[in-house]
Protein backbone atom coordinates (compact mmCIF):
# COMPACT_ATOMS: atom_id res chain seq x y z
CA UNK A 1 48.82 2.68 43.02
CA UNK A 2 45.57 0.96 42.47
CA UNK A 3 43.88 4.06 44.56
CA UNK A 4 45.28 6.43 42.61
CA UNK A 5 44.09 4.20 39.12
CA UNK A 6 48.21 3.63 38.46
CA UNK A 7 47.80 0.37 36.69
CA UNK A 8 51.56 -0.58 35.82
CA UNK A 9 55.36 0.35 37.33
CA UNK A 10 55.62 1.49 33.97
CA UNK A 11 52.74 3.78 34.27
CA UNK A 12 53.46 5.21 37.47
CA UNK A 13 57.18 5.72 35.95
CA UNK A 14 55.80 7.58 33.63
CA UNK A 15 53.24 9.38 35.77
CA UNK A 16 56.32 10.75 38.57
CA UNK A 17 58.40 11.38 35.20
CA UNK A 18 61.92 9.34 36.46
CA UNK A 19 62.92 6.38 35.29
CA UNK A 20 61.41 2.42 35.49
CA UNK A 21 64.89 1.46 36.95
CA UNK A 22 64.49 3.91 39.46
CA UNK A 23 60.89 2.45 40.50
CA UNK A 24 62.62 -0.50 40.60
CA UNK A 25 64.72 0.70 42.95
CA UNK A 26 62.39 1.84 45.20
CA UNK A 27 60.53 -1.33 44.99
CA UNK A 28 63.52 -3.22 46.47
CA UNK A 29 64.19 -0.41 49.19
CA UNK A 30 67.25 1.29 47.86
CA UNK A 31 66.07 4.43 48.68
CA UNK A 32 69.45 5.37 50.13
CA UNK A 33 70.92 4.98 46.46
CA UNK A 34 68.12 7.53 45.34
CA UNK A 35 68.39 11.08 44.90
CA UNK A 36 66.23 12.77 47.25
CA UNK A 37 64.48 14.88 44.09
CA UNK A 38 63.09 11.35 42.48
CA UNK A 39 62.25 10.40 45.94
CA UNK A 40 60.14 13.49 46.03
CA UNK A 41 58.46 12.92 42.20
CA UNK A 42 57.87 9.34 43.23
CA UNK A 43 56.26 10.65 46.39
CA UNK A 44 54.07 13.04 44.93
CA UNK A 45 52.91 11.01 42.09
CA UNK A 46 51.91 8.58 44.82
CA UNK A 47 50.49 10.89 46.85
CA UNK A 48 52.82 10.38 50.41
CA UNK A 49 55.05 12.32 52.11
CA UNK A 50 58.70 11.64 51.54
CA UNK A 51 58.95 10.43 55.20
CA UNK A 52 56.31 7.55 54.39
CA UNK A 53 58.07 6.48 50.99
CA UNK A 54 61.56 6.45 53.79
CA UNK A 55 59.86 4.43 56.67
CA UNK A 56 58.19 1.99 54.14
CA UNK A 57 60.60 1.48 51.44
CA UNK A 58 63.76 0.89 53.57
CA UNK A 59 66.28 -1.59 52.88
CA UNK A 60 64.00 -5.07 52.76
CA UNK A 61 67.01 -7.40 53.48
CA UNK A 62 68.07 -7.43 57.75
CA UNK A 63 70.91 -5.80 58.23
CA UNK A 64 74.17 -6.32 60.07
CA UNK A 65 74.45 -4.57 63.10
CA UNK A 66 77.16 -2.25 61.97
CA UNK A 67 75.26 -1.64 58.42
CA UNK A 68 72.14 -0.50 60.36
CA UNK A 69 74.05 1.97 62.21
CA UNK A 70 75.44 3.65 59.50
CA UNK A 71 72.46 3.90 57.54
CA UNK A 72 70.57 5.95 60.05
CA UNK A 73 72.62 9.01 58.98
CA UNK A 74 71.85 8.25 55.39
CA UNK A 75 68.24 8.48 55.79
CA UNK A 76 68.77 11.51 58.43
CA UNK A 77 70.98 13.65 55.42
CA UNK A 78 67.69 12.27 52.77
CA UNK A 79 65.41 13.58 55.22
CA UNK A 80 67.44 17.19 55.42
CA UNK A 81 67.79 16.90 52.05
CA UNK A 82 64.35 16.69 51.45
CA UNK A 83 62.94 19.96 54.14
CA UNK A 84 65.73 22.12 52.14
CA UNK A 85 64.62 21.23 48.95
CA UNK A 86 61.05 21.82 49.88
CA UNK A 87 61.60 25.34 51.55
CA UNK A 88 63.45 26.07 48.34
CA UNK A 89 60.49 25.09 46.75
CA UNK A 90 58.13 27.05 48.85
CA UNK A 91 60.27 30.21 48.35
CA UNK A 92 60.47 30.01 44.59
CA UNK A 93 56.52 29.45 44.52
CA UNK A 94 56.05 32.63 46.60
CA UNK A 95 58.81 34.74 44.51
CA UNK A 96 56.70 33.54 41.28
CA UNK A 97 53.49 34.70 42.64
CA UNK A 98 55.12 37.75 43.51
CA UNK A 99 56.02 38.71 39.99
CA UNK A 100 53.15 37.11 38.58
CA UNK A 101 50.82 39.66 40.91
CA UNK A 102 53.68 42.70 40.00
CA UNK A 103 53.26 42.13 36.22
CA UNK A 104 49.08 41.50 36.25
CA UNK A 105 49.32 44.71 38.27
CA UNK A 106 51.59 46.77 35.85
CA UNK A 107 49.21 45.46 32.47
CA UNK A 108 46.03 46.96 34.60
CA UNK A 109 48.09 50.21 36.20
CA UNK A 110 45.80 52.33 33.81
CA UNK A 111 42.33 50.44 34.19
CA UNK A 112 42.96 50.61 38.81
CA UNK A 113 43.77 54.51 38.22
CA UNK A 114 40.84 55.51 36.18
CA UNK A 115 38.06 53.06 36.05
CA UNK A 116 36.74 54.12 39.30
CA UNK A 117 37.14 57.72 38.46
CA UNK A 118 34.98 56.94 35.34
CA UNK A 119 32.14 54.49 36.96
CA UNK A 120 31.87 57.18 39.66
CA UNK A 121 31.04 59.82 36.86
CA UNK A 122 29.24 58.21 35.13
CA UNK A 123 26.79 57.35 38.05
CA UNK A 124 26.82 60.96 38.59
CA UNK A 125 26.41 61.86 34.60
CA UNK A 126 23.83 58.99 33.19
CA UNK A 127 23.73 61.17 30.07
CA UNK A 128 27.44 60.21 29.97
CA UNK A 129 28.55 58.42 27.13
CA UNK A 130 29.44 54.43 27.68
CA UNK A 131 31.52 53.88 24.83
CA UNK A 132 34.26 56.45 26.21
CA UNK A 133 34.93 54.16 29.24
CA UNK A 134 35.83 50.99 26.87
CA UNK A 135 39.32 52.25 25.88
CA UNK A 136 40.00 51.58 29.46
CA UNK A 137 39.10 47.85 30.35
CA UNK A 138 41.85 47.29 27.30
CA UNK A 139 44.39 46.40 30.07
CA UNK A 140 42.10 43.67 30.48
CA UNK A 141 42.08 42.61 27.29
CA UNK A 142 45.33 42.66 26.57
CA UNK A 143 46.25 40.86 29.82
CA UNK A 144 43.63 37.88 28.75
CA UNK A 145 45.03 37.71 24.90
CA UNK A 146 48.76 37.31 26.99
CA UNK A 147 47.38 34.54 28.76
CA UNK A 148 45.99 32.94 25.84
CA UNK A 149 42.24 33.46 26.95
CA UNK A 150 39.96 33.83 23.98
CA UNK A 151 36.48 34.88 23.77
CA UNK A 152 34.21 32.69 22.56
CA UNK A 153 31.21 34.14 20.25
CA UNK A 154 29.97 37.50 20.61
CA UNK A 155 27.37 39.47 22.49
CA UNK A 156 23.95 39.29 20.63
CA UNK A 157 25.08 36.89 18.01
CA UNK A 158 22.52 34.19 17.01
CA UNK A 159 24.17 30.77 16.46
CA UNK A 160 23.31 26.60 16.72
CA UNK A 161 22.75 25.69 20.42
CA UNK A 162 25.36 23.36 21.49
CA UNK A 163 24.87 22.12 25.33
CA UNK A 164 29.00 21.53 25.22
CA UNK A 165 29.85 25.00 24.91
CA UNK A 166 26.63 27.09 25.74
CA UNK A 167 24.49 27.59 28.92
CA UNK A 168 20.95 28.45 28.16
CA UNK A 169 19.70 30.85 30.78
CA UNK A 170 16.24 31.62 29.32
CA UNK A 171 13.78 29.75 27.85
CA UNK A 172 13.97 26.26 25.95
CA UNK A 173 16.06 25.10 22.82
CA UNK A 174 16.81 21.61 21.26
CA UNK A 175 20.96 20.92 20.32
CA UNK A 176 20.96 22.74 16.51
CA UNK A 177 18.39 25.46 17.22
CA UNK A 178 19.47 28.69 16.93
CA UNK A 179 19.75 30.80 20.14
CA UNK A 180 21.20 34.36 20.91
CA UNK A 181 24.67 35.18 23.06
CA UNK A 182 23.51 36.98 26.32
CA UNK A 183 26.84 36.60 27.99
CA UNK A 184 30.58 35.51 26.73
CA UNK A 185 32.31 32.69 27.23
CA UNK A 186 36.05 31.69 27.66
CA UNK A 187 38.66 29.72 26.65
CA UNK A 188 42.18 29.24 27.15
CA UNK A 189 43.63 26.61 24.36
CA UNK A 190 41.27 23.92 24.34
CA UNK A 191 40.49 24.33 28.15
CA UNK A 192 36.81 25.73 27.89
CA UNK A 193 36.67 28.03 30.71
CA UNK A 194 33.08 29.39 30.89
CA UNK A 195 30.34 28.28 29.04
CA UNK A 196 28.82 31.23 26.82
CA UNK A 197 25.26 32.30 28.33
CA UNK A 198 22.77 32.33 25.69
CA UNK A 199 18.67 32.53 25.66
CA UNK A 200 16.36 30.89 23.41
CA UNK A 201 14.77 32.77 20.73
CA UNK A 202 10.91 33.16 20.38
CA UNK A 203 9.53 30.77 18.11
CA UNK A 204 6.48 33.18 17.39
């Protein structure tokens, strides 16, 4: 806990998102009266393998002989518990990121069909008119607005120079001073995702 800047049982409660009475439980090694998915929040928030939070958190008090025996198959059916849980787990993670690629790939069907066709002519054509190729980077678009990923500023517009939200990438410019967009930046929410590129304008 104090590696991980946990500062409380109430914190780290909080942190694995189960219950203080269950950290409590662990803390006295009743991790045979736990449910193997808090074991595996409690384990994750502390940054261990399941195994380590079993071998380290067993039963404190010496048990009778008998008692001992039978709690080996407790921590044996935790254990199994635990690997079929966490291919379960595993399988739902790759079935997610199977859909998720599908549906990215189904928003930009148009833009993989034609926007080679169209940078290839163009290279061919330079007389060829750039503003017909911008109806199709709209998949694009429309994917980032889905995700929530906004634009911040526009290309060529003058504004203040903030450090917090703008990377100057020519010349020299004080917090406040105005200073031109080169390149966009990004945001998703209020997670700043790229920095918009600007360049100082001439004082002359």
């Amino acid at each position: 806990m104090q590696l991980l800047g946990i500062s409380s049982y109430k914190a780290l409660s909080r942190q694995a998102g189960v219950s203080e009475r269950q950290v409590k439980r662990l803390r006295l090694g009743q991790v045979s009266q736990m449910r193997v998915e808090t074991l595996i929040k409690l384990s994750q928030a502390l940054k261990v393998s399941v195994s380590e939070l079993l071998t380290a958190f067993g039963d404190r008090k010496p048990p009778a002989l008998g008692e001992q025996i039978n709690r080996e198959p407790e921590l044996a059916s935790l254990q199994q518990e635990y690997q079929r849980l966490r291919s379960l787990l595993e399988q739902q993670r790759e079935t997610l990121m199977q859909e998720f690629q599908m549906s990215s790939l189904q928003v930009l069907e148009s833009f993989l069909l034609y926007w080679p066709t169209a940078a290839a002519r163009a290279l061919e054509n330079p007389q060829m008119e750039a503003v017909k190729l911008l109806p199709l980077v709209r998949p694009v678009q429309q994917m980032l607005s889905q995700w929530g990923v906004e634009a911040i500023a526009s290309v060529g517009a003058e504004l203040p120079y903030d450090p917090q939200f703008h990377q100057l990438i020519k010349g020299t410019a004080q917090p406040g001073e105005i200073v031109k967009v080169s390149n966009l930046g990004y945001r998703q929410g209020e997670k700043l995702l790229h920095r918009v590129k600007v360049s100082a304008i001439s004082k002359a």
